[in-house]
N, C-alpha and C. Protein backbone atom coordinates (compact mmCIF):
# COMPACT_ATOMS: atom_id res chain seq x y z
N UNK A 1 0.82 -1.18 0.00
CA UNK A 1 0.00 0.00 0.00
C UNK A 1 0.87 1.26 0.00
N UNK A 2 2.15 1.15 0.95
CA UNK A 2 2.52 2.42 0.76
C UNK A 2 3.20 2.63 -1.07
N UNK A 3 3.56 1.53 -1.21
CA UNK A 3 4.51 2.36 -2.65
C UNK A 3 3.17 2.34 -3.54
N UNK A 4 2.21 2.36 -3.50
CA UNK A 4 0.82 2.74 -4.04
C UNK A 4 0.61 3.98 -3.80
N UNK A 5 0.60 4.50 -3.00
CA UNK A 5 0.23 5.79 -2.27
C UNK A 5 1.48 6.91 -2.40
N UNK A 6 2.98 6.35 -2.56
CA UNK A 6 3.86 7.01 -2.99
C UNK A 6 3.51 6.67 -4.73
N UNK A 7 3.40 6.69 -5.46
CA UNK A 7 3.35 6.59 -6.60
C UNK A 7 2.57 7.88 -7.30
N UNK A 8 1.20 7.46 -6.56
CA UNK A 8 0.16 8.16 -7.26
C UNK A 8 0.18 9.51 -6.70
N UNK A 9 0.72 10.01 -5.06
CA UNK A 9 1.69 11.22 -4.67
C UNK A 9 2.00 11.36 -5.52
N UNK A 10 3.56 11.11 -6.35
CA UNK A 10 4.08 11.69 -7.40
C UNK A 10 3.60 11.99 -9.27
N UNK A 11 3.13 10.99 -8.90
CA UNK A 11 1.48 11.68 -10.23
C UNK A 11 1.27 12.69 -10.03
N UNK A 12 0.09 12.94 -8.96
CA UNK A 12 -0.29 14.43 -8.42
C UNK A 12 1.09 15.38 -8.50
N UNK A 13 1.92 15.15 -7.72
CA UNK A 13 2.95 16.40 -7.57
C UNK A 13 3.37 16.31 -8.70
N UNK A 14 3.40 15.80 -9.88
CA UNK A 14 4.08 16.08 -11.56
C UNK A 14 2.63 16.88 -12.04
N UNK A 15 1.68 16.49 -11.81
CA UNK A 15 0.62 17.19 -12.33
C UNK A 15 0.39 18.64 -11.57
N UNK A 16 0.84 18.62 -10.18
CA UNK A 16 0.67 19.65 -9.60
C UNK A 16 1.78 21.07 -10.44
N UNK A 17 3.16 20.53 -10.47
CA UNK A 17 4.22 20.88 -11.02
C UNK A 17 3.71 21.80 -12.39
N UNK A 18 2.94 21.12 -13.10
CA UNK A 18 2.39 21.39 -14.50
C UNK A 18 1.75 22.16 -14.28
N UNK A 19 0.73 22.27 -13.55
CA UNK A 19 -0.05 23.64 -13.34
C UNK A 19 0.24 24.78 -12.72
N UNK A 20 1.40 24.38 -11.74
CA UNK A 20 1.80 25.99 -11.45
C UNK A 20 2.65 26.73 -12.53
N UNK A 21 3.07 25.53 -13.16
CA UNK A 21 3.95 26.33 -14.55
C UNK A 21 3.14 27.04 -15.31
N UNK A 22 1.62 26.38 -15.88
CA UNK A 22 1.00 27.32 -16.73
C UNK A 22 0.32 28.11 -16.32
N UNK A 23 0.04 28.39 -15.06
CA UNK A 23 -0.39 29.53 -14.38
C UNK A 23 0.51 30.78 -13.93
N UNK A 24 2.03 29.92 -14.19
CA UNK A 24 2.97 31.21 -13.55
C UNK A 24 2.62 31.75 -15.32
N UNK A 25 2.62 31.16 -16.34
CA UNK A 25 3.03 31.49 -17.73
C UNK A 25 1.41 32.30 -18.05
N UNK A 26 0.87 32.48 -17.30
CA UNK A 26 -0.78 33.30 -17.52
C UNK A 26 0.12 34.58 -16.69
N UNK A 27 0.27 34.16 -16.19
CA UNK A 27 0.56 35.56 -14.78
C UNK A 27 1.71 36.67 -15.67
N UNK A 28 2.62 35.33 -16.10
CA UNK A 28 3.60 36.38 -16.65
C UNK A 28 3.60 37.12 -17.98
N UNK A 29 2.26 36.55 -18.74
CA UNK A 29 1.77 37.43 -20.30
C UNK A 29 1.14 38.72 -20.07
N UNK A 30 1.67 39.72 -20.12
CA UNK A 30 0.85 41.07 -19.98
C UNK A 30 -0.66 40.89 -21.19
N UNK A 31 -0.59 40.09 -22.01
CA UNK A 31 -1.90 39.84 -22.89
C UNK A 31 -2.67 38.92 -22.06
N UNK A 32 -2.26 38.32 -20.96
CA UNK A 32 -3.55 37.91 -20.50
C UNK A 32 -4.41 38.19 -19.24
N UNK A 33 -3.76 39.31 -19.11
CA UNK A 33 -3.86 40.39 -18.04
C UNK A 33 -5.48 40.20 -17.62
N UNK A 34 -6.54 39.85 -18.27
CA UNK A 34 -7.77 40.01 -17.95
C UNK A 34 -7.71 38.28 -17.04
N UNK A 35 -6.96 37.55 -17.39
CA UNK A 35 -6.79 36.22 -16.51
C UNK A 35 -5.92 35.95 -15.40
N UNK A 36 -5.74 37.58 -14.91
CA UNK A 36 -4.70 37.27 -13.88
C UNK A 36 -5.46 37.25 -12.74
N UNK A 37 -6.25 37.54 -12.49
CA UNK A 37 -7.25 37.39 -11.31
C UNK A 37 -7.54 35.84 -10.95
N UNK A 38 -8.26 35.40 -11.63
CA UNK A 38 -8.54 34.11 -12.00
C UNK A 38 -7.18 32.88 -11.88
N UNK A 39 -6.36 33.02 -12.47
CA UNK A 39 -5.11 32.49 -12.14
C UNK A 39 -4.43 32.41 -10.96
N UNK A 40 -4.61 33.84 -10.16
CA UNK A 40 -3.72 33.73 -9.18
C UNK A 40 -4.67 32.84 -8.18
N UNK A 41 -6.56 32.70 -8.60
CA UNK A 41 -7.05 32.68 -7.54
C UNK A 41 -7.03 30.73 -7.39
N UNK A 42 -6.36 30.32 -8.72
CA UNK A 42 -6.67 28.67 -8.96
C UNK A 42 -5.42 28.59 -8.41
N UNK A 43 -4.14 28.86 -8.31
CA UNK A 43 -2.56 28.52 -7.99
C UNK A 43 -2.69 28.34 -6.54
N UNK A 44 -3.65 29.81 -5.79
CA UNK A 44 -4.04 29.30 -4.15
C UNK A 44 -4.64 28.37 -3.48
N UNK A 45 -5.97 28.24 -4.82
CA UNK A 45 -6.91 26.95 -4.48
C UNK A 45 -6.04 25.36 -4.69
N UNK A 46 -5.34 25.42 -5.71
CA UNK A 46 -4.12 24.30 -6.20
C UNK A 46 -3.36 24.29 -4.93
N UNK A 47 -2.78 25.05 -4.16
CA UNK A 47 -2.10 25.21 -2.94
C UNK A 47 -2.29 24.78 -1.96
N UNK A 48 -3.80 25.12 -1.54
CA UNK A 48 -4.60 24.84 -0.97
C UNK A 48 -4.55 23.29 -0.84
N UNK A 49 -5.22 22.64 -1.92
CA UNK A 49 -5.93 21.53 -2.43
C UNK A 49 -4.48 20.36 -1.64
N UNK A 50 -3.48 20.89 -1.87
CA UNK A 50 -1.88 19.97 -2.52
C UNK A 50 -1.36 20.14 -0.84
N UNK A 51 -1.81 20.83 0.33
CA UNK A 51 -1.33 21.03 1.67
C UNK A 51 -2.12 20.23 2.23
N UNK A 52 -3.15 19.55 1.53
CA UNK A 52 -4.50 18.92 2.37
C UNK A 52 -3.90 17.83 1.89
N UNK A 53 -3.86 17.27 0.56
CA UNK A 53 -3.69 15.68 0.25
C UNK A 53 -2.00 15.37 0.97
N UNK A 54 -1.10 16.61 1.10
CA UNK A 54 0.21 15.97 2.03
C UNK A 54 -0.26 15.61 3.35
N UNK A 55 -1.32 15.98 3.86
CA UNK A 55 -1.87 16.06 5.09
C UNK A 55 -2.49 14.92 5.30
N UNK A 56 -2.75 14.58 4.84
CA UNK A 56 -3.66 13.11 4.26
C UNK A 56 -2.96 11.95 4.14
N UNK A 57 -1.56 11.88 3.30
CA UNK A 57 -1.06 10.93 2.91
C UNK A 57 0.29 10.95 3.65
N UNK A 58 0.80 11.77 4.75
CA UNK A 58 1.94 11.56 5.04
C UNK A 58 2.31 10.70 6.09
N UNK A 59 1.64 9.92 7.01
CA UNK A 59 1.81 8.76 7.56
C UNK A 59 1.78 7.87 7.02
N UNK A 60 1.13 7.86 5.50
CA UNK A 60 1.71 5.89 4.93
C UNK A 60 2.33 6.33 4.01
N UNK A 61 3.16 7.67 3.30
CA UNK A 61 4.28 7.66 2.23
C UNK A 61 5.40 8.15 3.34
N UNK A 62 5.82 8.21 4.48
CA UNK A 62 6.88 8.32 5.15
C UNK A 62 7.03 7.14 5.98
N UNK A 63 6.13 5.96 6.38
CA UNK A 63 6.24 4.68 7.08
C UNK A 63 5.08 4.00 6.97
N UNK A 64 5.47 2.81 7.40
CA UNK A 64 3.99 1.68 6.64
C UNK A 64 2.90 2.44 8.11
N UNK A 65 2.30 2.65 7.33
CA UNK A 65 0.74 2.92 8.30
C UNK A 65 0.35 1.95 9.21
N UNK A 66 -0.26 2.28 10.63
CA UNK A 66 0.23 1.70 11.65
C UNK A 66 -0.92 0.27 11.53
N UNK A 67 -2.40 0.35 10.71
CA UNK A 67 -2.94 -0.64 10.50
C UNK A 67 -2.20 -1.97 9.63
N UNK A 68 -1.42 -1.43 8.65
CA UNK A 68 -0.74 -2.05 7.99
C UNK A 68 0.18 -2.66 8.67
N UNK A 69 0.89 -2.38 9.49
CA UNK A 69 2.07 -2.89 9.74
C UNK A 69 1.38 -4.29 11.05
N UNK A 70 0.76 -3.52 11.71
CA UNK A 70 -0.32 -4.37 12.16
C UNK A 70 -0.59 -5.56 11.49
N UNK A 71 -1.23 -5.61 10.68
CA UNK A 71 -2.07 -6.72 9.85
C UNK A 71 -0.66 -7.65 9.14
N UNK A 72 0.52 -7.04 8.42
CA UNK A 72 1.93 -7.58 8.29
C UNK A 72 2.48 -8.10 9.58
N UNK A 73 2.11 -8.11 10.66
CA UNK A 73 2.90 -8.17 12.04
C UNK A 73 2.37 -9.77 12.54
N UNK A 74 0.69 -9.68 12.44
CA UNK A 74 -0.31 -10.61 12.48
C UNK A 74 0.06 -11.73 11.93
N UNK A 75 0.34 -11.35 10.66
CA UNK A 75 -0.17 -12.50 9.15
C UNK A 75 1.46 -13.16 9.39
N UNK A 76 2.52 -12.51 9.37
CA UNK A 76 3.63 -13.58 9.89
C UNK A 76 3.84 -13.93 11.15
N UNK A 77 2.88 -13.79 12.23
CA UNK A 77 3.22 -14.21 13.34
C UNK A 77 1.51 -15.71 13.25
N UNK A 78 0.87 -15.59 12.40
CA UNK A 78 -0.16 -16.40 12.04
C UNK A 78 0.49 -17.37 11.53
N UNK A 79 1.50 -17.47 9.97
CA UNK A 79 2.16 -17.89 9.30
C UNK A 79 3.03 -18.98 10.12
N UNK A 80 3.74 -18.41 11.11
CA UNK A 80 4.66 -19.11 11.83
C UNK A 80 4.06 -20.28 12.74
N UNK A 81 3.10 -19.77 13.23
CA UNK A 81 2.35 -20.68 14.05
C UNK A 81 1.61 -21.63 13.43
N UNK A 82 0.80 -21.40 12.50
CA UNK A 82 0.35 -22.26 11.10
C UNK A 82 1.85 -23.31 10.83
N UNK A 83 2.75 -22.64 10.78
CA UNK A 83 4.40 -23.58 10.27
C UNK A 83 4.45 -24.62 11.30
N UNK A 84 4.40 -23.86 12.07
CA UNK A 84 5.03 -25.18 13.88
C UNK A 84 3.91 -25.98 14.22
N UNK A 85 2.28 -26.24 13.82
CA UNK A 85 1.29 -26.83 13.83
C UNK A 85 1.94 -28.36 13.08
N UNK A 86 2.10 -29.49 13.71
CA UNK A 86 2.66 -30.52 12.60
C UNK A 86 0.93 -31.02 12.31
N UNK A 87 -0.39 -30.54 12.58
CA UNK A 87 -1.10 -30.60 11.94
C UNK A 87 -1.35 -30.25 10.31
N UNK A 88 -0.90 -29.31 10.41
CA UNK A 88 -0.91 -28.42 8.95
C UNK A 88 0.74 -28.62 7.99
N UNK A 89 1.37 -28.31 9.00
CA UNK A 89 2.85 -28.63 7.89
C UNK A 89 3.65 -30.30 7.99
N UNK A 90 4.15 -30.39 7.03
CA UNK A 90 5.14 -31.65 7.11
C UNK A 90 7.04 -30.98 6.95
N UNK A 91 7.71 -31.76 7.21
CA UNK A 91 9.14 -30.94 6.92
C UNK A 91 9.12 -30.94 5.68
N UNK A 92 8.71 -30.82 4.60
CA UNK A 92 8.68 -30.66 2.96
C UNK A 92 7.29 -29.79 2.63
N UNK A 93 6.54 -29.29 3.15
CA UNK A 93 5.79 -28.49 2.58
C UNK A 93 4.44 -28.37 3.71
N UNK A 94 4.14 -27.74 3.31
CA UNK A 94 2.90 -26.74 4.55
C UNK A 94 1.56 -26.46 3.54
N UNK A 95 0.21 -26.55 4.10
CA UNK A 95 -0.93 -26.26 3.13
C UNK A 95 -0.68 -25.01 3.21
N UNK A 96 -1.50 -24.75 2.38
CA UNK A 96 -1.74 -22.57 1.91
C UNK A 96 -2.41 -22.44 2.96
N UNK A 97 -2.21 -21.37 3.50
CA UNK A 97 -3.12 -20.33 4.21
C UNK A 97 -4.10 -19.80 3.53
N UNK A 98 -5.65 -19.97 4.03
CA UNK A 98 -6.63 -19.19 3.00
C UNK A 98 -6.05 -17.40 3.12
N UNK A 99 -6.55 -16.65 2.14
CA UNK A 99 -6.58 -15.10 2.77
C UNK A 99 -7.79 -14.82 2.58
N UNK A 100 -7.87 -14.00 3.92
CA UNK A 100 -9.33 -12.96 3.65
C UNK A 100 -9.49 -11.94 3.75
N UNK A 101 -10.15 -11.55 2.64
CA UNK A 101 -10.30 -10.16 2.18
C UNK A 101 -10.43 -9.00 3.02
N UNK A 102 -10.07 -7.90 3.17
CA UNK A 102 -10.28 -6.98 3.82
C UNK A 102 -11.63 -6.13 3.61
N UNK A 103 -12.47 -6.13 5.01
CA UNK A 103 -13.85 -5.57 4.60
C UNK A 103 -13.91 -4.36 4.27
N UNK A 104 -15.07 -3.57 3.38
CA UNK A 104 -15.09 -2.69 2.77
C UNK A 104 -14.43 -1.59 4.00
N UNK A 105 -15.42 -1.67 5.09
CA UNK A 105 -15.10 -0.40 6.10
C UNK A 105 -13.61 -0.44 6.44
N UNK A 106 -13.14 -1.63 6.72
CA UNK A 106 -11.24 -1.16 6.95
C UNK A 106 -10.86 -0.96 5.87
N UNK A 107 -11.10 -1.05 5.17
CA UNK A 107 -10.91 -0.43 3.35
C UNK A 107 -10.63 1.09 3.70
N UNK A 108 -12.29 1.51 3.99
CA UNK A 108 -12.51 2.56 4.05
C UNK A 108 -11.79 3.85 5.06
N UNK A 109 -11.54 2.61 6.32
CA UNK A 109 -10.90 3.51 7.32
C UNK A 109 -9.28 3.70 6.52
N UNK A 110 -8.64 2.67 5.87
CA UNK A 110 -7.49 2.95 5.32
C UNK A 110 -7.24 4.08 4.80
N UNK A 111 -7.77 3.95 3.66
CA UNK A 111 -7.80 5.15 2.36
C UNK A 111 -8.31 6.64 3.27
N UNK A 112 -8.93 6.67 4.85
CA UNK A 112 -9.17 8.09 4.96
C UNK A 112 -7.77 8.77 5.93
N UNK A 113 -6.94 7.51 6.45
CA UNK A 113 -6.07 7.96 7.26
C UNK A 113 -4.86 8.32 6.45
């Protein structure tokens, strides 16, 4: 999840990048002088917009998010114990672990933290 979330970050910030360029390039045409109002007022709202989604995304693009690391912490400490079960494993091979899906709402709580 995080190099998901770092990825599509840098989407946005290349797209972000792009628009302050053609808004500095409105600002700086004395012919489009009737769009400088308007321009300066989208570069703040863009500003705006780009301080909220860092705000948003900077606990899982600076370290695995603490549900995540959680649920990674779980699933190999599940794994291991599943291993040492001589129900389930033999010394040559071990059944699969089913996985199950993550429900919509921890979905949901993910994507808002």
């Amino acid at each position: 999840m995080q190099s998901k979330v770092k990825s599509e970050y840098s989407n946005l910030e290349r797209k972000r990048d792009d628009a302050y360029k053609k808004l500095d390039a409105v600002l700086a045409d004395p012919k489009l002088k009737s769009r400088h109002n308007k321009a300066k007022s989208l570069r703040k709202e863009t500003k705006r917009y780009w301080e909220s989604i860092t705000k948003m995304t900077k606990s899982v693009r600076g370290a695995n998010h603490p549900v995540v690391a959680f649920m990674l912490r779980e699933g190999q400490k599940a794994h291991s114990d599943r291993q040492g079960s001589s129900s389930y494993c033999t010394e040559k091979r071990c059944l699969p672990v089913a996985v199950v899906p993550i429900a919509s709402t921890h979905r949901a709580a993910l994507s808002s933290s």
